[in-house]
N, C-alpha and C. Protein backbone atom coordinates (compact mmCIF):
# COMPACT_ATOMS: atom_id res chain seq x y z
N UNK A 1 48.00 -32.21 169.19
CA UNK A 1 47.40 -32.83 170.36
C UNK A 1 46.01 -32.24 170.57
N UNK A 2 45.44 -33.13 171.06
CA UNK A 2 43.86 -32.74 171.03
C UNK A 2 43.94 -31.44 172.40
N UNK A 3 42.86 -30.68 172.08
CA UNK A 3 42.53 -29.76 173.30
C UNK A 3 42.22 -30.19 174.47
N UNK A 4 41.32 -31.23 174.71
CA UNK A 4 40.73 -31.80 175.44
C UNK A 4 41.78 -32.50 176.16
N UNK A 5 43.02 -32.88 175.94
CA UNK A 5 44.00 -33.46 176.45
C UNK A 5 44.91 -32.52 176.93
N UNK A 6 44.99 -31.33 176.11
CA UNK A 6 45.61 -30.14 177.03
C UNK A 6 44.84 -29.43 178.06
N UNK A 7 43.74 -29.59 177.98
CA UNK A 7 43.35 -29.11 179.07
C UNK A 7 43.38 -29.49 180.36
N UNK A 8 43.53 -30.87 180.70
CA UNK A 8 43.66 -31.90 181.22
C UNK A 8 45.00 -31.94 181.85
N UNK A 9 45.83 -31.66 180.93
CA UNK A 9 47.22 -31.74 181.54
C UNK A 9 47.18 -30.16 182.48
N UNK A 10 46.70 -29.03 181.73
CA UNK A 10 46.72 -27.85 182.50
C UNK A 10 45.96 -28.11 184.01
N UNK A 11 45.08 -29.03 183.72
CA UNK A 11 44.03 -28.94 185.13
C UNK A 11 45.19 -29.92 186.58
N UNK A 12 45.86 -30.57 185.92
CA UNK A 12 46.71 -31.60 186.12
C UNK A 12 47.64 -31.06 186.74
N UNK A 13 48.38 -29.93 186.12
CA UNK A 13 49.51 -29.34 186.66
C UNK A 13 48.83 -28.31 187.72
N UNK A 14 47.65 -27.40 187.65
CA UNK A 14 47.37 -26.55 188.55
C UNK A 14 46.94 -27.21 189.34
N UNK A 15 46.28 -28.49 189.67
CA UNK A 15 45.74 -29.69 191.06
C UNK A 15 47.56 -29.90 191.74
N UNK A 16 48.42 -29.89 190.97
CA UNK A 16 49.92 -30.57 191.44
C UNK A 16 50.40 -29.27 192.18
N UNK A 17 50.09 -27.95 191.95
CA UNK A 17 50.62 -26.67 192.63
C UNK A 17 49.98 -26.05 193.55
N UNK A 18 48.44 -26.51 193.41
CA UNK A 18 47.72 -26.56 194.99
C UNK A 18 48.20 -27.48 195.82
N UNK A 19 48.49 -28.97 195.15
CA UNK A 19 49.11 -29.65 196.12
C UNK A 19 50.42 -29.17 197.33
N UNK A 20 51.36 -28.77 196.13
CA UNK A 20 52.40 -28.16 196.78
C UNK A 20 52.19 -26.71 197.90
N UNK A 21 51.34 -26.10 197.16
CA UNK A 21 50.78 -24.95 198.07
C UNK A 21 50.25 -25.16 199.13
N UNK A 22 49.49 -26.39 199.23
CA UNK A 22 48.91 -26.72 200.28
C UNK A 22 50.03 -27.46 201.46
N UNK A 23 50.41 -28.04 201.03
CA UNK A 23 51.69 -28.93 201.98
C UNK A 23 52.80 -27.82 202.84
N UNK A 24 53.23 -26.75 201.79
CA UNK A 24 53.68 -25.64 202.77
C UNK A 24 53.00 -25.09 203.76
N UNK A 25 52.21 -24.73 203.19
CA UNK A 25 51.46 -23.73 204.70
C UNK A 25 50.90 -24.62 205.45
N UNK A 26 51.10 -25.83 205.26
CA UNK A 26 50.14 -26.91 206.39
C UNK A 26 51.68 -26.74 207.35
N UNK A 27 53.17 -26.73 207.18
CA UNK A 27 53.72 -26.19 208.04
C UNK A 27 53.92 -25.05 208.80
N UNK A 28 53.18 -24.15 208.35
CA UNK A 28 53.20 -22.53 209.05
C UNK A 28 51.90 -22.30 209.15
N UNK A 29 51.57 -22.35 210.84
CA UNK A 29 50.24 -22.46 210.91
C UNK A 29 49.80 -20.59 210.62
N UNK A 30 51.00 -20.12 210.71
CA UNK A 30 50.10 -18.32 210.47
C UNK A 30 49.87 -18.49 209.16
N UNK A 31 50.54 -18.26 208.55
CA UNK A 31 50.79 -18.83 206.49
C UNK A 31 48.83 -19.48 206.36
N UNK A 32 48.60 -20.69 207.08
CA UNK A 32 47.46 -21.28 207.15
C UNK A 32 46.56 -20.82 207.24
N UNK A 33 45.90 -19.91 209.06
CA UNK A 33 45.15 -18.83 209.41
C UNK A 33 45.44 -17.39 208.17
N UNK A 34 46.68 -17.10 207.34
CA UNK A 34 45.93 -16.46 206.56
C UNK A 34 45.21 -16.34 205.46
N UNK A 35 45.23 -17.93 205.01
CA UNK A 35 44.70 -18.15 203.82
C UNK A 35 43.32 -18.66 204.37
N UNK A 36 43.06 -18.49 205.82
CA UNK A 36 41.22 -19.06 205.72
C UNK A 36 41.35 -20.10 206.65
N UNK A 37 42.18 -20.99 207.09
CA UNK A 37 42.52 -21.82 208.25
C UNK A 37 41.79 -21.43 209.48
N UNK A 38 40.87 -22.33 209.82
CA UNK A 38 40.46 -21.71 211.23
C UNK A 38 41.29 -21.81 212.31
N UNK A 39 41.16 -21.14 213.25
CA UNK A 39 41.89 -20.62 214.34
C UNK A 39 42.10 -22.40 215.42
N UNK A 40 41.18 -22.66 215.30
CA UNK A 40 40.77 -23.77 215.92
C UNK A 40 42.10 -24.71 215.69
N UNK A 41 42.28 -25.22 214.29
CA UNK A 41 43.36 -25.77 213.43
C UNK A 41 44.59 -25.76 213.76
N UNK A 42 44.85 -24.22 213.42
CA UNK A 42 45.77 -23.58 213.23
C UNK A 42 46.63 -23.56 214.75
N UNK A 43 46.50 -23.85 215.74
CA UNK A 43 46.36 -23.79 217.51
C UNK A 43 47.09 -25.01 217.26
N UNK A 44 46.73 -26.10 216.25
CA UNK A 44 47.58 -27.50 216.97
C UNK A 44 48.04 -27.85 215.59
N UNK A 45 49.41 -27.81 215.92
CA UNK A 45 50.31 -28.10 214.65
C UNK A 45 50.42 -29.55 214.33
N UNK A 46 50.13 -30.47 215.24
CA UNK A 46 50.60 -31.74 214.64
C UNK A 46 48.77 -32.64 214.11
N UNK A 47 48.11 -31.38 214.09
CA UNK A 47 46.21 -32.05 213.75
C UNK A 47 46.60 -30.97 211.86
N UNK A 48 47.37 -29.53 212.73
CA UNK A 48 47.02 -28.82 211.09
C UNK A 48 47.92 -29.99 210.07
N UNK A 49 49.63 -30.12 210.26
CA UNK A 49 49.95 -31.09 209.22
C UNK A 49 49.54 -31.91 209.10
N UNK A 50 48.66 -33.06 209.45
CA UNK A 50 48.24 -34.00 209.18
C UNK A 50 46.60 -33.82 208.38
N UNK A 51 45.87 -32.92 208.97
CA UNK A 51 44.96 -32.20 207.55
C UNK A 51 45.94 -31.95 206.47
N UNK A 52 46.17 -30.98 206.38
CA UNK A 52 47.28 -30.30 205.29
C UNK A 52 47.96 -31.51 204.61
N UNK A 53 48.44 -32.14 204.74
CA UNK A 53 49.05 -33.62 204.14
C UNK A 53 48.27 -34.46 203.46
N UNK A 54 47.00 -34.49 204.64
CA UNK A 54 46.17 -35.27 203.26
C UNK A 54 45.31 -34.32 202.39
N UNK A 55 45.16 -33.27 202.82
CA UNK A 55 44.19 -32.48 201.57
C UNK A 55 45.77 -32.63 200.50
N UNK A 56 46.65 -32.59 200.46
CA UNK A 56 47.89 -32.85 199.85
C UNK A 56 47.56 -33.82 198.76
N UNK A 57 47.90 -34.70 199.40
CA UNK A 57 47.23 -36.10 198.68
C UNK A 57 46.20 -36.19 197.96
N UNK A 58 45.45 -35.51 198.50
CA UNK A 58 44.30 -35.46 198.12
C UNK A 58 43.99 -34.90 196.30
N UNK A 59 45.28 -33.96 196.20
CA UNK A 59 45.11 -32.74 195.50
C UNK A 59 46.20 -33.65 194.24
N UNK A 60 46.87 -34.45 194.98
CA UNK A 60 47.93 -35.05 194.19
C UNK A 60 46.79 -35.92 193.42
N UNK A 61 46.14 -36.74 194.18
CA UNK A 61 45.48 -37.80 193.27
C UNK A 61 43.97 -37.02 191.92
N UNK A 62 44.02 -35.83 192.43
CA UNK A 62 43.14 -34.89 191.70
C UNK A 62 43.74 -34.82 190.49
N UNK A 63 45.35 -34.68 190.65
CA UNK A 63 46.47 -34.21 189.75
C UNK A 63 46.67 -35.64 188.77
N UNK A 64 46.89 -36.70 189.09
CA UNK A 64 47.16 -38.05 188.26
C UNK A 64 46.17 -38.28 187.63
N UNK A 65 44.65 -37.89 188.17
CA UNK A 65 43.55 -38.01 187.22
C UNK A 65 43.39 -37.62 186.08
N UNK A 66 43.82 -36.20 186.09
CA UNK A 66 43.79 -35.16 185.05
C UNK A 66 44.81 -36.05 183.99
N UNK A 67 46.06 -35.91 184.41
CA UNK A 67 46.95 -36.55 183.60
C UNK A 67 46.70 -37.91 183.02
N UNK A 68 46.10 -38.97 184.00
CA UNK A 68 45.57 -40.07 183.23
C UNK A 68 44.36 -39.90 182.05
N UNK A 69 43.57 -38.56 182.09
CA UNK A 69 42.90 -38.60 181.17
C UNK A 69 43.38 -37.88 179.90
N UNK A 70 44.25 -37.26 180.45
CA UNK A 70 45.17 -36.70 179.08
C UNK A 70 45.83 -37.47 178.45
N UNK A 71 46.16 -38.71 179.10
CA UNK A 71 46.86 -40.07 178.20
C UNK A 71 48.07 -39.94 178.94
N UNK A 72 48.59 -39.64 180.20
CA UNK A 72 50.20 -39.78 179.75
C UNK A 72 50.32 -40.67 180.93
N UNK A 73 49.27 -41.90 181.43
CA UNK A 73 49.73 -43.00 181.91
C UNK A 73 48.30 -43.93 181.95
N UNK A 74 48.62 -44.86 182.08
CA UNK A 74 47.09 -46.31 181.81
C UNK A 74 45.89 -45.37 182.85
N UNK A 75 44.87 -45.74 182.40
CA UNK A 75 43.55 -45.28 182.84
C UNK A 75 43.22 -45.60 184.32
N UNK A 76 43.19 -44.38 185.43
CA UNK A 76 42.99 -45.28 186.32
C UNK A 76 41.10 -45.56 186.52
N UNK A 77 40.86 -45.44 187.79
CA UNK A 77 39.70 -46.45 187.87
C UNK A 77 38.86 -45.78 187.87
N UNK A 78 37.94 -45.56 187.17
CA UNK A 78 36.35 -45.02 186.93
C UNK A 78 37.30 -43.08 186.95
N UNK A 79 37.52 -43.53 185.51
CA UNK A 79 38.10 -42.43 185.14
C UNK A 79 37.52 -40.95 184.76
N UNK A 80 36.64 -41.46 183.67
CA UNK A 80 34.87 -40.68 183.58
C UNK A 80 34.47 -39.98 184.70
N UNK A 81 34.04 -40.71 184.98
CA UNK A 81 33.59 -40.14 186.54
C UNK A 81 34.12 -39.70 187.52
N UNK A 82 35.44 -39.98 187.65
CA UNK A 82 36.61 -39.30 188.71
C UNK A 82 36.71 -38.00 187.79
N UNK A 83 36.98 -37.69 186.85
CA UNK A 83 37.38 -36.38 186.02
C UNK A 83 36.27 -35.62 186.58
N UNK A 84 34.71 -36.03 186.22
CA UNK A 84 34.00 -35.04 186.43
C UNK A 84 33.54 -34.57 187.99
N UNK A 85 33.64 -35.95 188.81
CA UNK A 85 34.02 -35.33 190.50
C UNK A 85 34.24 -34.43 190.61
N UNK A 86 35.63 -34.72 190.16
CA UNK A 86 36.77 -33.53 190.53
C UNK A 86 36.17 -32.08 190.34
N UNK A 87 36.26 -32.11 188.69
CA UNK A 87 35.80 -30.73 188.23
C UNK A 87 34.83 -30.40 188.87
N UNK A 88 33.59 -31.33 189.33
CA UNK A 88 32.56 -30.40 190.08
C UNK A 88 33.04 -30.00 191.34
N UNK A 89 33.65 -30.96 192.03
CA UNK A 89 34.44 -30.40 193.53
C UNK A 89 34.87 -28.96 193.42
N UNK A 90 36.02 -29.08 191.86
CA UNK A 90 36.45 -27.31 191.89
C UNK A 90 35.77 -26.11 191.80
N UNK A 91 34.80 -26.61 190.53
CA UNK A 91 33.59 -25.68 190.37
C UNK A 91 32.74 -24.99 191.48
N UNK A 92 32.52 -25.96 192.55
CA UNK A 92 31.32 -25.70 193.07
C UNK A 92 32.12 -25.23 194.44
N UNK A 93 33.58 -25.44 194.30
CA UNK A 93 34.19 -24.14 195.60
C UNK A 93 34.81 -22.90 194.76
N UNK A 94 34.69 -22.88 193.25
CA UNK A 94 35.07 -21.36 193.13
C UNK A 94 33.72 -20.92 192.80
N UNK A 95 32.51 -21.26 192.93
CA UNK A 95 31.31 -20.52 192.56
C UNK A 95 31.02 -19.73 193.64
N UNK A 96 31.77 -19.91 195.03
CA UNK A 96 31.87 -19.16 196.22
C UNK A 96 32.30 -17.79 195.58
N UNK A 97 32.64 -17.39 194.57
CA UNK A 97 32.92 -16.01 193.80
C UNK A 97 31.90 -15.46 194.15
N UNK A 98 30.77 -15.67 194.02
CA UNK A 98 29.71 -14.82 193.63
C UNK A 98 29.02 -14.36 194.73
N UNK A 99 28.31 -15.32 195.77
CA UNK A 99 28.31 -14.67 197.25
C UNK A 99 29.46 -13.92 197.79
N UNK A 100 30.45 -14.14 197.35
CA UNK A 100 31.68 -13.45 197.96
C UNK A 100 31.84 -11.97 197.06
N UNK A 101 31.84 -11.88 195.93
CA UNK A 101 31.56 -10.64 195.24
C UNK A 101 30.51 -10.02 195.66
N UNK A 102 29.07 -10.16 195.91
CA UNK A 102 27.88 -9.81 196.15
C UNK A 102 28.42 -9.20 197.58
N UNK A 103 29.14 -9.83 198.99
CA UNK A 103 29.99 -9.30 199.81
C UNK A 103 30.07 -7.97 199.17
N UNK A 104 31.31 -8.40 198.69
CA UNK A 104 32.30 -7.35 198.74
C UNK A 104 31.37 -5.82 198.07
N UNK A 105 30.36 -6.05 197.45
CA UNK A 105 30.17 -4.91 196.92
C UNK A 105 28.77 -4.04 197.49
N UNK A 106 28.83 -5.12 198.48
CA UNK A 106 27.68 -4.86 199.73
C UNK A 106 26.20 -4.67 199.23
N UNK A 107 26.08 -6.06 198.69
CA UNK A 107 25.07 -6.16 198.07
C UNK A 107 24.20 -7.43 198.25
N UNK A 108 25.06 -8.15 199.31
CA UNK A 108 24.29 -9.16 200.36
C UNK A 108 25.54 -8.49 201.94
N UNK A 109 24.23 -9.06 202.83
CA UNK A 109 25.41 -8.64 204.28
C UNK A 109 26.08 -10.38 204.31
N UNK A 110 27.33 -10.14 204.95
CA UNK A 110 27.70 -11.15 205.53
C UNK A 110 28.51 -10.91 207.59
N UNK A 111 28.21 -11.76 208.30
CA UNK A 111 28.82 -11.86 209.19
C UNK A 111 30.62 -11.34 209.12
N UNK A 112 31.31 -12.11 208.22
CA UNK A 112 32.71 -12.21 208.00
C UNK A 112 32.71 -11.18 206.83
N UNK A 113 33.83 -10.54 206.72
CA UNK A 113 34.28 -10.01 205.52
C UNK A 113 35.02 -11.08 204.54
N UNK A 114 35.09 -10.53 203.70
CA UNK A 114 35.69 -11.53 202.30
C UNK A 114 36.99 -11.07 201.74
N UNK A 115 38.10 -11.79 202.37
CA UNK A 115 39.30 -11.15 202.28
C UNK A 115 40.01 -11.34 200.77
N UNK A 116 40.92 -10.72 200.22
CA UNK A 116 41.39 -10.87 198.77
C UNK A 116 42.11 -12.57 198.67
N UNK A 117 42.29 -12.81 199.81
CA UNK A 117 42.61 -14.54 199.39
C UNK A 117 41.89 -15.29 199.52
N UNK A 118 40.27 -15.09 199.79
CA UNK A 118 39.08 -15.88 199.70
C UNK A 118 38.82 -15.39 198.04
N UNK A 119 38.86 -14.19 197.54
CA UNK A 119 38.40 -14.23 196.31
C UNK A 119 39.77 -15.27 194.77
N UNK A 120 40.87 -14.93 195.59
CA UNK A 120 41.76 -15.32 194.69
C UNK A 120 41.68 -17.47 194.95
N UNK A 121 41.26 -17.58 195.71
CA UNK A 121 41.10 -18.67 196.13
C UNK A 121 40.16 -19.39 195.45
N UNK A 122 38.82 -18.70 195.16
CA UNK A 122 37.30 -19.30 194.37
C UNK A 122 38.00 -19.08 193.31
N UNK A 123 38.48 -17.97 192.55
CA UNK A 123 38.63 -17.83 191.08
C UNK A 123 39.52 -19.01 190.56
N UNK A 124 40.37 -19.49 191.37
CA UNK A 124 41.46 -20.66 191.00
C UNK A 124 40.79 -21.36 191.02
N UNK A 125 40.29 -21.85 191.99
CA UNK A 125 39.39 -23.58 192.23
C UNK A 125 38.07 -23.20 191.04
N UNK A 126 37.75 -22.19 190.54
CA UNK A 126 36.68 -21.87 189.17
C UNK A 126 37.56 -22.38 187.99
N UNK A 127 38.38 -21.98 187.93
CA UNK A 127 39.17 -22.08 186.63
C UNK A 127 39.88 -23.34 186.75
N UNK A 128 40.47 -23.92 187.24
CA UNK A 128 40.80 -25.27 187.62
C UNK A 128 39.75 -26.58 187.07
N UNK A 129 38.40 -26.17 188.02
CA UNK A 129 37.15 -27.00 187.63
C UNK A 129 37.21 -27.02 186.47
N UNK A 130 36.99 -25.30 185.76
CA UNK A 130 36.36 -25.63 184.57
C UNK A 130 37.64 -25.88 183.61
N UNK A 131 38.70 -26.31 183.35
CA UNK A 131 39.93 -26.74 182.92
C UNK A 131 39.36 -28.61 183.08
N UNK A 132 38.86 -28.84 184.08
CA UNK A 132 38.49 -30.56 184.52
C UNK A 132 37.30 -30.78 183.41
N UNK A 133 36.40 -30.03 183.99
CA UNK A 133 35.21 -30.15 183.10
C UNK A 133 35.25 -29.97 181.65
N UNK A 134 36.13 -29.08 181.16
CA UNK A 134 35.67 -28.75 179.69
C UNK A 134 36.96 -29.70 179.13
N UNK A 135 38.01 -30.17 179.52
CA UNK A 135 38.75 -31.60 178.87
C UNK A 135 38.07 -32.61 178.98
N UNK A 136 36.96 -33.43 180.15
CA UNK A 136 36.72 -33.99 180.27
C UNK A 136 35.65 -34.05 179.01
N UNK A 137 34.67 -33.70 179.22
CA UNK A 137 33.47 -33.45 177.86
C UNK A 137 33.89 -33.34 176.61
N UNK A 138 35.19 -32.44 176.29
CA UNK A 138 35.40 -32.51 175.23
C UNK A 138 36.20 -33.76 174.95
N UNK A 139 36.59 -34.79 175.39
CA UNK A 139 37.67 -36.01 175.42
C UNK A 139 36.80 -36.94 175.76
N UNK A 140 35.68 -36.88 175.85
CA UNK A 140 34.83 -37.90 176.60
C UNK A 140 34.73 -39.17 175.75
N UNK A 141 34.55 -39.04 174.45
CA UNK A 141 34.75 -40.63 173.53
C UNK A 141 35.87 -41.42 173.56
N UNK A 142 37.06 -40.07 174.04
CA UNK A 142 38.42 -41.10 173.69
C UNK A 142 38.83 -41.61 175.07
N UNK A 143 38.45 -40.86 175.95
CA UNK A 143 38.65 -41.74 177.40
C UNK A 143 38.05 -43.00 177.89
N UNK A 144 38.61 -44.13 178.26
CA UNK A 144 38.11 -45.07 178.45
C UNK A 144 37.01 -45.36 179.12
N UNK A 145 36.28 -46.21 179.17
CA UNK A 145 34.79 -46.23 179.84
C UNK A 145 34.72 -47.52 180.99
N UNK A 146 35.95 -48.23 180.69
CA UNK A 146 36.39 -48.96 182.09
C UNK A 146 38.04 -49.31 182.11
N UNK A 147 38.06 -50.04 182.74
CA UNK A 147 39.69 -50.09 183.18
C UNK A 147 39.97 -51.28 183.62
């Protein structure tokens, strides 16, 4: 099997376990506030599940993309370009690493501190992206160009 198609499925399955990750703690609003949930949110349970549900969804349809470009169902719609969305979406919230490292090692000030589940948080959504991005580019001839 091509790489480019495993990668795809990997990016596929880790978008499907944020999903799930996300849908739990959208029921426990502390669970929520400690992963970064603002307080604001977190205060009204029936506004947090209904965020939380659709970033859900959200994460699910992130997840069928991946997999549609890995082949293991018909192409959905502006496939190309949904792959690389995505990946930039992930990319460009785990590149928050680096202001957040620069934090931590007090080498920019920040207002907030940068707690270990803000860093474990960028490094996933980094590696995720680049799992989107580097199947996508490398699979890019064999993925369809319309639908």
């Amino acid at each position: 099997m091509a790489i480019s198609k495993q990668l795809l499925k990997i990016a596929g399955g880790l978008s499907f376990a944020v999903a799930f990750f996300q849908a739990v703690i959208s029921f426990v609003p502390s669970w929520s506030l400690y992963f970064g949930a603002p307080e604001e949110l977190t205060s009204n349970s029936a506004v947090l599940i209904i965020a939380g549900l659709f970033m859900t969804i959200v994460f699910i349809i992130f997840g069928l993309y991946a997999l549609s470009g890995a082949g293991q169902f018909r192409p959905m719609p502006f496939l190309r370009m949904g792959l690389l969305v995505i990946g930039a979406v992930f990319t460009l919230r785990g590149l928050l690493l680096i202001p957040q490292l620069l934090t931590v090692y007090g080498l920019i000030q920040y207002d907030e501190s940068t707690s270990p589940q803000m860093l474990v948080s960028s490094i996933v959504s980094l590696l995720i992206g680049l799992f989107y991005i580097t199947g996508t580019i490398r699979g890019w001839n064999n993925l369809p160009l319309k639908t």
